[in-house]
C-alpha atoms as a PDB file:
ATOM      1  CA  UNK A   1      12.364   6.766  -5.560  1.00  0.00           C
ATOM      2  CA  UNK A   2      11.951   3.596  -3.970  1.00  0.00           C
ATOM      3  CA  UNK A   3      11.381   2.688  -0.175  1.00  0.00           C
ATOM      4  CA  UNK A   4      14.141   1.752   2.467  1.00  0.00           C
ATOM      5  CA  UNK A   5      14.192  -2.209   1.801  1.00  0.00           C
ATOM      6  CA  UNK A   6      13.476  -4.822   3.077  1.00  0.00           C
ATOM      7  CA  UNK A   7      10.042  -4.405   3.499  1.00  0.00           C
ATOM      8  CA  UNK A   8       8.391  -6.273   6.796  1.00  0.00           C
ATOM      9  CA  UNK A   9       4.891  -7.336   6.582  1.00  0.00           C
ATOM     10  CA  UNK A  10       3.276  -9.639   9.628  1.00  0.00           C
ATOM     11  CA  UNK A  11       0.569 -11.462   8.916  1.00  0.00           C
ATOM     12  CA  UNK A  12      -1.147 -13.518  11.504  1.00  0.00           C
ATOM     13  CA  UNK A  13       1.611 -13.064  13.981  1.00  0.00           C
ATOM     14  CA  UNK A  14       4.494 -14.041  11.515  1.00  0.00           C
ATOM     15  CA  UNK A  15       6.667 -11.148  10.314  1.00  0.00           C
ATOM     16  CA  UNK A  16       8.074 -11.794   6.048  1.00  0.00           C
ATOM     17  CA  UNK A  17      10.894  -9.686   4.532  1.00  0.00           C
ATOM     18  CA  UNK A  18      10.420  -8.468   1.298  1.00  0.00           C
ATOM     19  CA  UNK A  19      13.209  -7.367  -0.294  1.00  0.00           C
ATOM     20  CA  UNK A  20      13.194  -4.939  -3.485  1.00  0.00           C
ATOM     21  CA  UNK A  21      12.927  -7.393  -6.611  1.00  0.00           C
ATOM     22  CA  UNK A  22      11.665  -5.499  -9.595  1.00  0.00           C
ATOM     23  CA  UNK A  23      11.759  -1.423 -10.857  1.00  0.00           C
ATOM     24  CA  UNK A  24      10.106   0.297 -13.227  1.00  0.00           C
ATOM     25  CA  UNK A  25       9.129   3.471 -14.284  1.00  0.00           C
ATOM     26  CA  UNK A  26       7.271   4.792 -10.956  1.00  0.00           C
ATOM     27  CA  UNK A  27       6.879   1.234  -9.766  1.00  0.00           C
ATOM     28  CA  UNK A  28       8.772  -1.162  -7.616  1.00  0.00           C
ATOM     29  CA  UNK A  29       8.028  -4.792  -6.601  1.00  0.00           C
ATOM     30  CA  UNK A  30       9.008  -6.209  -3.078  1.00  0.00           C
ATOM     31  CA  UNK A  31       8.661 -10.032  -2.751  1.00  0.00           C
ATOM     32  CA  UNK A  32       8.934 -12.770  -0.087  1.00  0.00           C
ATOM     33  CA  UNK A  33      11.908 -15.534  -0.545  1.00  0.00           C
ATOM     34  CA  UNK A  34       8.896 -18.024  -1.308  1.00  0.00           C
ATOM     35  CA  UNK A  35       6.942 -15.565  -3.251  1.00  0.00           C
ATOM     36  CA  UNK A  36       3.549 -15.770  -1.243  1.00  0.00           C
ATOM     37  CA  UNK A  37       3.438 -12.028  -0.614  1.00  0.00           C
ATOM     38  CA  UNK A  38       4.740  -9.078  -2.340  1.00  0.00           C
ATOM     39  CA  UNK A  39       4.094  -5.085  -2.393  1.00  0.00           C
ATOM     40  CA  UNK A  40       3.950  -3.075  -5.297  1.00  0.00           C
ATOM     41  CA  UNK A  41       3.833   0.579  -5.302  1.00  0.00           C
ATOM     42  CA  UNK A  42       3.640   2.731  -7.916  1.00  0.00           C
ATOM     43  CA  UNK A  43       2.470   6.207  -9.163  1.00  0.00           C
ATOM     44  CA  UNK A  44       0.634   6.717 -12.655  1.00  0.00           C
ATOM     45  CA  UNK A  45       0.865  10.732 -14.136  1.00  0.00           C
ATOM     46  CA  UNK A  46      -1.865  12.017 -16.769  1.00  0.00           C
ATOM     47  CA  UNK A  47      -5.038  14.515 -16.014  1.00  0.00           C
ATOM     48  CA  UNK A  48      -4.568  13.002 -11.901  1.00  0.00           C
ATOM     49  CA  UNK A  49      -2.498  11.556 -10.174  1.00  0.00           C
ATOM     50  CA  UNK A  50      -3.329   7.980  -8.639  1.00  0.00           C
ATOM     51  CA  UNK A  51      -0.464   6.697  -6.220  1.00  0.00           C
ATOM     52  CA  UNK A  52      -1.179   3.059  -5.715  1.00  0.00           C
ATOM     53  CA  UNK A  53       0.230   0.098  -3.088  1.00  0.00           C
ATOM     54  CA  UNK A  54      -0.851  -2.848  -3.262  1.00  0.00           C
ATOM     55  CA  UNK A  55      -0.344  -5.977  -0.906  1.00  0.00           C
ATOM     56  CA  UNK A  56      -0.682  -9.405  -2.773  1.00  0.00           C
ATOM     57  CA  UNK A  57      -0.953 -12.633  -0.552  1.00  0.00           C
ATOM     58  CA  UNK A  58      -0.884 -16.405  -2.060  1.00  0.00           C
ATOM     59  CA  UNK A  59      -0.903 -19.786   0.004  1.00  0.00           C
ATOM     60  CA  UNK A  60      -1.929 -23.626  -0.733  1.00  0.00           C
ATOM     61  CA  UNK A  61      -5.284 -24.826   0.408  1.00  0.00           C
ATOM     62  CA  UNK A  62      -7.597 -28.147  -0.187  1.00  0.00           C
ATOM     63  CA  UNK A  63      -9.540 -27.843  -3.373  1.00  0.00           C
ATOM     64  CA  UNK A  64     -13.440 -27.921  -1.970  1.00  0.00           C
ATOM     65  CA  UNK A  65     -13.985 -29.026  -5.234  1.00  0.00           C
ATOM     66  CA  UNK A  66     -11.529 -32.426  -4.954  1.00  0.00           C
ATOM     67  CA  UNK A  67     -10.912 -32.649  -1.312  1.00  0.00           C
ATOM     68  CA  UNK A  68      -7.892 -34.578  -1.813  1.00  0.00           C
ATOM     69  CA  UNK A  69      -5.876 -32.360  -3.909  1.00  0.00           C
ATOM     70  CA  UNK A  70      -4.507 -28.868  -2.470  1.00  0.00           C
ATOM     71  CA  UNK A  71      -4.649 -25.605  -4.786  1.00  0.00           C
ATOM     72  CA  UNK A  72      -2.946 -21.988  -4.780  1.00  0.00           C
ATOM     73  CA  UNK A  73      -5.077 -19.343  -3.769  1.00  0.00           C
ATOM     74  CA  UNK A  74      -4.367 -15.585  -3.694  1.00  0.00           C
ATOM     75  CA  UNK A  75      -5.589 -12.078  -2.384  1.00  0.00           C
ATOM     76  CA  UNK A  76      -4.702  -9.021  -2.881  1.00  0.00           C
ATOM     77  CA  UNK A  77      -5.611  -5.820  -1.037  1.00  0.00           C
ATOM     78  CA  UNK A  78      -4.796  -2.147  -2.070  1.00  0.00           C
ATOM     79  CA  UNK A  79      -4.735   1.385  -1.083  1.00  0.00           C
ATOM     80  CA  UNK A  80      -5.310   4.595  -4.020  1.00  0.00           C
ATOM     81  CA  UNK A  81      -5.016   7.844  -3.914  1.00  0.00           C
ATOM     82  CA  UNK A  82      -6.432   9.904  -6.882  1.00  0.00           C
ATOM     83  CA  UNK A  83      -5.805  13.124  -6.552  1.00  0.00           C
ATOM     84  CA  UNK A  84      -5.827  15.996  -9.095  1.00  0.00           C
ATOM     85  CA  UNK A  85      -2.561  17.940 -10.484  1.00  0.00           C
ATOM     86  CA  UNK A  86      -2.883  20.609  -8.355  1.00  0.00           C
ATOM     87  CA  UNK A  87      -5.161  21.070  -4.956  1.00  0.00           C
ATOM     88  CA  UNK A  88      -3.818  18.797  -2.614  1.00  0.00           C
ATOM     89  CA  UNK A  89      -0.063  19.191  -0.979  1.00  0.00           C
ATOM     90  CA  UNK A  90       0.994  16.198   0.285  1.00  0.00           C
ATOM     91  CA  UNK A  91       0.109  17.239   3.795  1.00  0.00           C
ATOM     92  CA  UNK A  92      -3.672  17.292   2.870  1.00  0.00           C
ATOM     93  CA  UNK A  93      -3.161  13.992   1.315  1.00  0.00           C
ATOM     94  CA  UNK A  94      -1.526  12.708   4.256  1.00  0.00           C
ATOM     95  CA  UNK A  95      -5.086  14.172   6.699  1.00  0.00           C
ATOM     96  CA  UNK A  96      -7.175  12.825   4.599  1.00  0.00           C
ATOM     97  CA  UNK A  97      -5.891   9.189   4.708  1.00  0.00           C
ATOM     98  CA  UNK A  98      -5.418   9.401   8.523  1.00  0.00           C
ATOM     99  CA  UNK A  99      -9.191  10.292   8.184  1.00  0.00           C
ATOM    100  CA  UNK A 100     -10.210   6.840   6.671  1.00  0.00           C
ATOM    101  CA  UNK A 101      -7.322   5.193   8.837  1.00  0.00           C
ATOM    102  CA  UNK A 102      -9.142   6.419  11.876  1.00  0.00           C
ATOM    103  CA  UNK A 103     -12.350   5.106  10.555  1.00  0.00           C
ATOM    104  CA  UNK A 104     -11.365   1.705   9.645  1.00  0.00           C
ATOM    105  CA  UNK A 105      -9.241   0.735  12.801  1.00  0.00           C
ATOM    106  CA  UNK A 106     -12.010   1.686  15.001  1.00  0.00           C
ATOM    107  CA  UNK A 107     -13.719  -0.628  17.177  1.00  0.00           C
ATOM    108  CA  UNK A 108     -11.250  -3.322  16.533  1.00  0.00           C
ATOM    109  CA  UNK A 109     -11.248  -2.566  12.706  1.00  0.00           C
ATOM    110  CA  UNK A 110     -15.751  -3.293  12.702  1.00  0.00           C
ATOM    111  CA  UNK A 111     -15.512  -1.415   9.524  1.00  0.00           C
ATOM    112  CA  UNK A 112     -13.193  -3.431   8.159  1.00  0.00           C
ATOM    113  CA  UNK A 113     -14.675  -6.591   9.192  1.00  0.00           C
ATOM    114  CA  UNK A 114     -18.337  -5.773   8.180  1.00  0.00           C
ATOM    115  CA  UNK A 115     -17.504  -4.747   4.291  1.00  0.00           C
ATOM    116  CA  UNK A 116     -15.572  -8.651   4.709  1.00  0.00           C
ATOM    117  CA  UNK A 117     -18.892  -9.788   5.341  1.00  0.00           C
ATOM    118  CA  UNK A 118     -20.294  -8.573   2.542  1.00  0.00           C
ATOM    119  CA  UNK A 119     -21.861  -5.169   4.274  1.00  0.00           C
ATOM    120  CA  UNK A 120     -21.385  -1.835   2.231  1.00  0.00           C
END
């Protein structure tokens, strides 16, 4: 089952529709018009279950290497949850991530910005 589409992402103060481009077997692909950004989530089966979504960003930038010429550049930031068969309802799931949530938006998302500087 896929989510309500578009998508909306904002990203330094500029909101992107994605709309539903791709399915698969437990996967679907939402993608700007200019394909800088897309989301893909998807859920793999076997001994756990890992449900995955993943946020992919692109955009041009000057090459530090050749100042004068611009390349593409991309990120990509993602969210798993591996959880076993049985054990966890959905619910539980759901605490658990508002958990780590919690933890990262606090104090203006310090968390968040410390592991981007390279703390752990």
């Amino acid at each position: 089952m896929s989510f309500s589409e578009p998508l909306s992402v904002t990203v330094s103060g500029t909101t992107t529709s994605l709309p539903r481009t791709g399915v698969g077997n437990d996967t679907s692909t939402y993608r700007s018009a200019d394909a800088t950004m897309s989301i893909v989530a998807s859920s793999l089966y076997g001994r756990r279950t890992r449900r995955t979504i993943r946020f992919n960003h692109s955009k041009i930038t000057t090459d530090p290497v050749v100042p004068t010429q611009n390349k593409s550049v991309s990120m990509s930031n993602y969210i798993v949850f591996d959880m076993p068969d049985v054990g966890y309802t959905p619910a539980e799931a759901l605490a658990v991530w508002k958990g780590l949530q919690a933890f990262l938006a606090a104090s203006s998302d310090s968390a968040v910005v410390k592991l981007l500087g390279g703390e752990s």
